[in-house]
Protein backbone atom coordinates (compact mmCIF):
# COMPACT_ATOMS: atom_id res chain seq x y z
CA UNK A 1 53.77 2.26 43.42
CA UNK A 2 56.31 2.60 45.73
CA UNK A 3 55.61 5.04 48.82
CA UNK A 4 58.64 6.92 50.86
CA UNK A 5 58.61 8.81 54.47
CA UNK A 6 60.68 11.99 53.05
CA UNK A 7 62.19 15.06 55.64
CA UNK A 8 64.30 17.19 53.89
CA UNK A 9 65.70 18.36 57.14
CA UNK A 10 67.83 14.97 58.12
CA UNK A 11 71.27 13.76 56.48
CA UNK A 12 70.76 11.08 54.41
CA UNK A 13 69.64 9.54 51.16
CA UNK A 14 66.28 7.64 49.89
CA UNK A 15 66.35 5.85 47.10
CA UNK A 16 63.68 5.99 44.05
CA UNK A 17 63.36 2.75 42.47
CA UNK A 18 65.14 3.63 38.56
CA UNK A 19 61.76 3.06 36.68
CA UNK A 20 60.15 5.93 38.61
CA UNK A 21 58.50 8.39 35.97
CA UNK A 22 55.54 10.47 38.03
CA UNK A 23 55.69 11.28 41.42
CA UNK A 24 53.00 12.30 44.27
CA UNK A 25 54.21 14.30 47.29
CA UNK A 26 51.75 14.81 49.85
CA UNK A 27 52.53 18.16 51.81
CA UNK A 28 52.22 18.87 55.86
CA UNK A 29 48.95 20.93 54.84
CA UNK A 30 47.43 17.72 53.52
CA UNK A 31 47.33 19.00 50.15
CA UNK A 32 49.22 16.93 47.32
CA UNK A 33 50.54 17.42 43.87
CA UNK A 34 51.80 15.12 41.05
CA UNK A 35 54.59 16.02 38.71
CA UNK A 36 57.46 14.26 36.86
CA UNK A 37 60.52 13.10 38.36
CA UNK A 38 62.94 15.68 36.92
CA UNK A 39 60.51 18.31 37.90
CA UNK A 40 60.66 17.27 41.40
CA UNK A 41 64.19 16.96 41.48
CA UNK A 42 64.93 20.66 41.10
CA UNK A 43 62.33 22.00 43.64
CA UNK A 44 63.88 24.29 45.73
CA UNK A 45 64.57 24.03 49.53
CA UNK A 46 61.63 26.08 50.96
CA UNK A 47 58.84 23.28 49.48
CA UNK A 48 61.09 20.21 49.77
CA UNK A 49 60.49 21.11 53.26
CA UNK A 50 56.94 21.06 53.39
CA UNK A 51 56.95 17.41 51.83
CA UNK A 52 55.96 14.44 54.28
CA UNK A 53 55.83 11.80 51.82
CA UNK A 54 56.62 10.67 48.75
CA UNK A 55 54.23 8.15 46.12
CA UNK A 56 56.83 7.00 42.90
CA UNK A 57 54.89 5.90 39.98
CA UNK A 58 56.40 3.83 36.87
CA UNK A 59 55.11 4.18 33.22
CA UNK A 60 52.61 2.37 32.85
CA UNK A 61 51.25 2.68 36.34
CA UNK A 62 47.64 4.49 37.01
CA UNK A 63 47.92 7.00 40.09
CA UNK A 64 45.49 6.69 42.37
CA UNK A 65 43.24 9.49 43.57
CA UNK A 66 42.22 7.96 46.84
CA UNK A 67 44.69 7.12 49.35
């Protein structure tokens, strides 16, 4: 597991490691929610904005419920 600071709001780029399949974005309400990579990519603007940090997950990697 790889884990990223992530604000939509400044210029820039972070890069996901290319194995990444399943990713965890923990939200500025301290809520979080898993989904696929591609599925993440396409969010729109609005709750990219809301995301504080990002948790990338590989294939065969077990997400963990407790962080």
């Amino acid at each position: 597991m790889n884990t990223y600071e992530f604000n939509n709001k400044e210029t820039g780029f972070v890069t996901i490691p290319g194995g990444t399949k399943t990713v965890v974005l923990h939200f500025k309400d301290d809520h979080k929610e898993t989904m696929e990579l591609c599925q993440f990519l396409v969010l729109g603007v609005r709750k990219k904005n809301q995301i504080t940090r990002i948790d990338c997950y590989g294939e065969g990697e077990k997400i963990k419920e407790d962080q």
